[in-house]
PDB file of N, CA and C in Angstrom:
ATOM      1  N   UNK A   1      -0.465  12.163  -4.464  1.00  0.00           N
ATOM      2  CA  UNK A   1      -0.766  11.210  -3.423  1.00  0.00           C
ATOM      3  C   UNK A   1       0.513  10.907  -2.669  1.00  0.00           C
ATOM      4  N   UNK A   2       0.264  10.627  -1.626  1.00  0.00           N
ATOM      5  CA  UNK A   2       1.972  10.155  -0.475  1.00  0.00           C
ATOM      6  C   UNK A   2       0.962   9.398   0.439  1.00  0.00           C
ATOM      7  N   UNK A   3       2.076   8.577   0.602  1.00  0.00           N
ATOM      8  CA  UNK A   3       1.683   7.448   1.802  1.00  0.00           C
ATOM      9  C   UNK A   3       3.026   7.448   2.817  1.00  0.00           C
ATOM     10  N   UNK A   4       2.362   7.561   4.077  1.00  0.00           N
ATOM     11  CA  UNK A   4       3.717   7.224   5.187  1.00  0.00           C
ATOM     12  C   UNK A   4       3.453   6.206   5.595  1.00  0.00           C
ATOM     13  N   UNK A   5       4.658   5.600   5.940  1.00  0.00           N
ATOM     14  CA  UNK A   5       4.574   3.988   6.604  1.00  0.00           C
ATOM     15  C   UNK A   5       3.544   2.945   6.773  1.00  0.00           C
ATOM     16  N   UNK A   6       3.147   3.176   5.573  1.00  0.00           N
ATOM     17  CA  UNK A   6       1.960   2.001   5.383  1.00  0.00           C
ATOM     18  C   UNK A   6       2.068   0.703   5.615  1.00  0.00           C
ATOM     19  N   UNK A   7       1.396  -0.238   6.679  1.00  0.00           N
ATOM     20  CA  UNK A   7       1.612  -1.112   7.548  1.00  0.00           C
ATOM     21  C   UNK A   7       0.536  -2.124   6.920  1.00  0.00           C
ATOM     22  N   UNK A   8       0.206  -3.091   6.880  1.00  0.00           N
ATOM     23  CA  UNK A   8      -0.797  -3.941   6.807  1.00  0.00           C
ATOM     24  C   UNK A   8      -0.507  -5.276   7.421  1.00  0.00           C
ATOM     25  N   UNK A   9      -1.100  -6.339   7.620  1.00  0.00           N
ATOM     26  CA  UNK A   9      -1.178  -7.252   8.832  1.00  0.00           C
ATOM     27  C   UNK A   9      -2.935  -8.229   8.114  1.00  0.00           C
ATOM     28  N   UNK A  10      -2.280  -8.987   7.968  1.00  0.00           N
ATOM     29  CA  UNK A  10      -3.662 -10.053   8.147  1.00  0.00           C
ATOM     30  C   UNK A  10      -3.485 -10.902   9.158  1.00  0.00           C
ATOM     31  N   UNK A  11      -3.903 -10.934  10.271  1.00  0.00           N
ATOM     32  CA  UNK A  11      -3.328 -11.745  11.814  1.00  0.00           C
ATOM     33  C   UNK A  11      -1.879 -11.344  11.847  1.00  0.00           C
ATOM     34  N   UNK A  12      -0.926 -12.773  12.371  1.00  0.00           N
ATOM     35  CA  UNK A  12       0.023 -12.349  12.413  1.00  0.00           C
ATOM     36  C   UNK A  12       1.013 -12.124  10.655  1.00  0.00           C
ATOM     37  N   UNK A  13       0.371 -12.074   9.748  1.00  0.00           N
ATOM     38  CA  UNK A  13       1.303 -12.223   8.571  1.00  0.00           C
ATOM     39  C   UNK A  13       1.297 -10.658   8.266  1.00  0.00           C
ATOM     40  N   UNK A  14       2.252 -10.159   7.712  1.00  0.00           N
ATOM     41  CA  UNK A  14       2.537  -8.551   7.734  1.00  0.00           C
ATOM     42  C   UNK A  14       2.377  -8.749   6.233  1.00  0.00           C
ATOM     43  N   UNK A  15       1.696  -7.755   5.759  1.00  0.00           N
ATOM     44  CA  UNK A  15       1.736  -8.122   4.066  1.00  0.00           C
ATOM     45  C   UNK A  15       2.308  -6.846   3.564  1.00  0.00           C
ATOM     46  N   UNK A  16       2.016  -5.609   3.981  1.00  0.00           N
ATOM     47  CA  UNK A  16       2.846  -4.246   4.185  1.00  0.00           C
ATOM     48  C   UNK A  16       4.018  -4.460   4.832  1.00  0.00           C
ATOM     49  N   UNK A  17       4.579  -3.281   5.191  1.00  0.00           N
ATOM     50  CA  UNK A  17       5.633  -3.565   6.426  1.00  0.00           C
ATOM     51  C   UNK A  17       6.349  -2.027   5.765  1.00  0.00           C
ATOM     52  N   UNK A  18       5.642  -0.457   6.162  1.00  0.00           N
ATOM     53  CA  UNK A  18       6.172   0.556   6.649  1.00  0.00           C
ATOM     54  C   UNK A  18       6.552   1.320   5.118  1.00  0.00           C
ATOM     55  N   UNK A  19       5.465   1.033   4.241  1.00  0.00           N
ATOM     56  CA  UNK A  19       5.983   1.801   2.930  1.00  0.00           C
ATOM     57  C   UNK A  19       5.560   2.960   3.150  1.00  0.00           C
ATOM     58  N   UNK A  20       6.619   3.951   2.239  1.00  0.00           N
ATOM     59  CA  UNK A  20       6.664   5.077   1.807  1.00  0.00           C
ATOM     60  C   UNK A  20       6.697   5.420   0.273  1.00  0.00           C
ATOM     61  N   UNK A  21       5.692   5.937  -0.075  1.00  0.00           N
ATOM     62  CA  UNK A  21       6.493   6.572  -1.679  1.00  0.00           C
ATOM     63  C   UNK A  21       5.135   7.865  -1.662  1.00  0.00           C
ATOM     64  N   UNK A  22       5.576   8.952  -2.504  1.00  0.00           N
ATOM     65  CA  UNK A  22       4.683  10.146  -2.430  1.00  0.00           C
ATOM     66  C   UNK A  22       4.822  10.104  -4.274  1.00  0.00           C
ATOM     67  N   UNK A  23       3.753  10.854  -4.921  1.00  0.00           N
ATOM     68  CA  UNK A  23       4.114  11.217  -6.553  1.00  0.00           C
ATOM     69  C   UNK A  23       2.866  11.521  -7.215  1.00  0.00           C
ATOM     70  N   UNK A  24       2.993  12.449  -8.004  1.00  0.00           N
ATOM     71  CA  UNK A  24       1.825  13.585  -8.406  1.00  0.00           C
ATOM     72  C   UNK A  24       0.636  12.693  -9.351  1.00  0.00           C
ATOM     73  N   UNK A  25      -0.575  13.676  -8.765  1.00  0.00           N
ATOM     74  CA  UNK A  25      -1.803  13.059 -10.241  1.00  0.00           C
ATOM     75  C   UNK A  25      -1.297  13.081 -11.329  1.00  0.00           C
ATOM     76  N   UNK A  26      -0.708  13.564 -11.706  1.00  0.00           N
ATOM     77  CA  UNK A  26      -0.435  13.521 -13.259  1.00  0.00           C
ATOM     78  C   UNK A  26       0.618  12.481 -13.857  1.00  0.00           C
ATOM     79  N   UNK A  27       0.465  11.540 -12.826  1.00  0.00           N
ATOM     80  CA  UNK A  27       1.998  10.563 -13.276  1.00  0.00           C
ATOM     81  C   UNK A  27       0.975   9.323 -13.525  1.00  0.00           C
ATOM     82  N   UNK A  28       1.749   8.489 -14.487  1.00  0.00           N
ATOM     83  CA  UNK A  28       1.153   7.334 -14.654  1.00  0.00           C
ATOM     84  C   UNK A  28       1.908   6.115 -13.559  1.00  0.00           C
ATOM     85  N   UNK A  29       1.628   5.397 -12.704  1.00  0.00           N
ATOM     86  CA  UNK A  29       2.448   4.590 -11.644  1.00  0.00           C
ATOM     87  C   UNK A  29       2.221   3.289 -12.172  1.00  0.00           C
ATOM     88  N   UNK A  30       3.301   2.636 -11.947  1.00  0.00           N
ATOM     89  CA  UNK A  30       2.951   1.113 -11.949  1.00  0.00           C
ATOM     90  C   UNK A  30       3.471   0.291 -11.026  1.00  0.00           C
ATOM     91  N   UNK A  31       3.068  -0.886 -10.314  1.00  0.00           N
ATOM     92  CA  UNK A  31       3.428  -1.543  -9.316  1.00  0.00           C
ATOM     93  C   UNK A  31       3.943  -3.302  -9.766  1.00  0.00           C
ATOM     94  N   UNK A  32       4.904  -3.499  -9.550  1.00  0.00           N
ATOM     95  CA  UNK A  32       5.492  -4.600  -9.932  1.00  0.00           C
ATOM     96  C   UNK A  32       6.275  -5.635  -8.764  1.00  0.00           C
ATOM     97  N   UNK A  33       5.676  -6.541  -8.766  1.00  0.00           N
ATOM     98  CA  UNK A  33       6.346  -7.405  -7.968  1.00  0.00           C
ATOM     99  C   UNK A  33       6.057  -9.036  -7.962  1.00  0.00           C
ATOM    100  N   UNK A  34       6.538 -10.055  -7.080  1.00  0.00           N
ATOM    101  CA  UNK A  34       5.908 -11.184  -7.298  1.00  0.00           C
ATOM    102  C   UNK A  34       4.745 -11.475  -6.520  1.00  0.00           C
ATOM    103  N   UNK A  35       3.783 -12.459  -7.047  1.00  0.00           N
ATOM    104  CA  UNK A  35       2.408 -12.687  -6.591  1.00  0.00           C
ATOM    105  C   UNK A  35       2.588 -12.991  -4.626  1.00  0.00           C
ATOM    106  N   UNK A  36       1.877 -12.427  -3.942  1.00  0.00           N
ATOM    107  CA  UNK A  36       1.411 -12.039  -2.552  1.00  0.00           C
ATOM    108  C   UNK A  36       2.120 -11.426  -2.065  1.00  0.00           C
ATOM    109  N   UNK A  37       3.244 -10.232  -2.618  1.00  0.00           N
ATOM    110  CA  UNK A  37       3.862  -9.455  -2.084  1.00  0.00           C
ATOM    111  C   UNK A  37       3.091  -8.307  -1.700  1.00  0.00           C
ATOM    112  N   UNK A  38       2.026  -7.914  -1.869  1.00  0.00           N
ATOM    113  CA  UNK A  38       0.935  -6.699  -1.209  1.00  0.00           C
ATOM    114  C   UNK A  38       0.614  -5.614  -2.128  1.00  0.00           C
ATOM    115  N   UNK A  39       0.746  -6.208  -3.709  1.00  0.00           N
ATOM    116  CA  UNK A  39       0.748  -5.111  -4.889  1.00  0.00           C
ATOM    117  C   UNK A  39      -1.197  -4.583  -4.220  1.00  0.00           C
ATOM    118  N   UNK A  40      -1.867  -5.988  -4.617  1.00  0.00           N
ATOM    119  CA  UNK A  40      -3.556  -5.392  -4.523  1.00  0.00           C
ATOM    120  C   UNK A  40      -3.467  -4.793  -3.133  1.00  0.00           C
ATOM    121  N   UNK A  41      -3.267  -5.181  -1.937  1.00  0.00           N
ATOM    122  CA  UNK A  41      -3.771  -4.632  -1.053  1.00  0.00           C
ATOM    123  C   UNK A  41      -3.460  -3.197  -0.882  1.00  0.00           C
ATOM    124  N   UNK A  42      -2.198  -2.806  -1.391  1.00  0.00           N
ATOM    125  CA  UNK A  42      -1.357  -1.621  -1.387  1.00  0.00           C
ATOM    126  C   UNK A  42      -2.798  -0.370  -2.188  1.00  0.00           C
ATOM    127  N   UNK A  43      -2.734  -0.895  -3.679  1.00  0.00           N
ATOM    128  CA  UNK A  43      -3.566  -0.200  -4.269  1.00  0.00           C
ATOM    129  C   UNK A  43      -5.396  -0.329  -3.344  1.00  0.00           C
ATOM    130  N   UNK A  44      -6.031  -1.157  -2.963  1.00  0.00           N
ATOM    131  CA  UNK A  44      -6.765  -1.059  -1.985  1.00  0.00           C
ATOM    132  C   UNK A  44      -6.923  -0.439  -0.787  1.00  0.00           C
ATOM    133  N   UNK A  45      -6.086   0.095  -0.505  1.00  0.00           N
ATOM    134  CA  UNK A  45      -5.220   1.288   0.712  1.00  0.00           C
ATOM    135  C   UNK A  45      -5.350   2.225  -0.166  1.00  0.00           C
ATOM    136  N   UNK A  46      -4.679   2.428  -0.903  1.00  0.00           N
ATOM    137  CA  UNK A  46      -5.039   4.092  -1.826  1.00  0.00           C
ATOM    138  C   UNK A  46      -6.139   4.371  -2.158  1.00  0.00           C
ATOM    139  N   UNK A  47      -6.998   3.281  -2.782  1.00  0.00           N
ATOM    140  CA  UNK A  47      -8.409   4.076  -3.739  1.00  0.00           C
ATOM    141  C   UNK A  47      -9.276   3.648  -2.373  1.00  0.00           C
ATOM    142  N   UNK A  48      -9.007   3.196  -0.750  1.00  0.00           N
ATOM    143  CA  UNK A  48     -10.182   3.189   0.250  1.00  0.00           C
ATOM    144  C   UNK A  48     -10.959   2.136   0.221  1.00  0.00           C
ATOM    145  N   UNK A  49     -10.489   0.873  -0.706  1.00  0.00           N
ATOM    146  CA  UNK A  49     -11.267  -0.325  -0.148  1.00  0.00           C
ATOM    147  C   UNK A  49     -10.473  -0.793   0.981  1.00  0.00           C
ATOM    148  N   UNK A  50      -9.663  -0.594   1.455  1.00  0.00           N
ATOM    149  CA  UNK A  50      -9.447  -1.136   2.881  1.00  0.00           C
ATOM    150  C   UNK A  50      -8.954   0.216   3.724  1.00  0.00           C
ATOM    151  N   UNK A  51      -9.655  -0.051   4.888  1.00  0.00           N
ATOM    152  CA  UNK A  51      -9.540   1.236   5.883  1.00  0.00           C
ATOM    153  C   UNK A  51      -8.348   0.479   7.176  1.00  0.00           C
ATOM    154  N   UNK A  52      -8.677  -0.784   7.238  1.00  0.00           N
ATOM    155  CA  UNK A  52      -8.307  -0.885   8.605  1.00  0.00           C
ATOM    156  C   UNK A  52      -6.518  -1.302   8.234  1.00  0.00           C
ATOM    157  N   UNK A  53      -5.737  -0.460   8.267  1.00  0.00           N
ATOM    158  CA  UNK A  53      -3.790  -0.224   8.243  1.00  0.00           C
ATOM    159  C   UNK A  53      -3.724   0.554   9.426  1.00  0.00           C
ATOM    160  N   UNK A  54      -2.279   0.604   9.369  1.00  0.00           N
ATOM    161  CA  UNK A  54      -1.380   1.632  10.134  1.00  0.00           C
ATOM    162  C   UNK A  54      -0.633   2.627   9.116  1.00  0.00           C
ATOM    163  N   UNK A  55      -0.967   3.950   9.454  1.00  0.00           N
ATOM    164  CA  UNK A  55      -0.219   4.753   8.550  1.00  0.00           C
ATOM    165  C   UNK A  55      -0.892   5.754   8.261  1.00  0.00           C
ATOM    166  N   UNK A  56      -0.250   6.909   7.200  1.00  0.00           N
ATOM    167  CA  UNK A  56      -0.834   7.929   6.593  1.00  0.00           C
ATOM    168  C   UNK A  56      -1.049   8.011   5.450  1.00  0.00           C
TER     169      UNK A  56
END
């Protein structure tokens, strides 16, 4: 899986802001950060519960 500059935006609040990271099926990933930094929405962008971003 790879993501380019993944953008997200709820009005004006940017909850993304232009990530990049690429890394194979066979890896186990984990996402760590503090609470409303964009861990769920990020993973919601990958598995296609949210369509509407900027990016690849």
């Amino acid at each position: 899986m790879e993501l380019k500059q993944i953008t997200k935006q709820y009005g004006n609040n940017t909850v993304i802001d232009r990530v990049d990271f690429a890394f194979n099926d066979s890896k186990i990933v984990g996402l760590i950060g503090k609470n409303g930094v964009g861990k769920t929405t990020l993973m919601k962008i990958m598995n296609g519960n949210i369509i509407n971003y900027q990016g690849d």
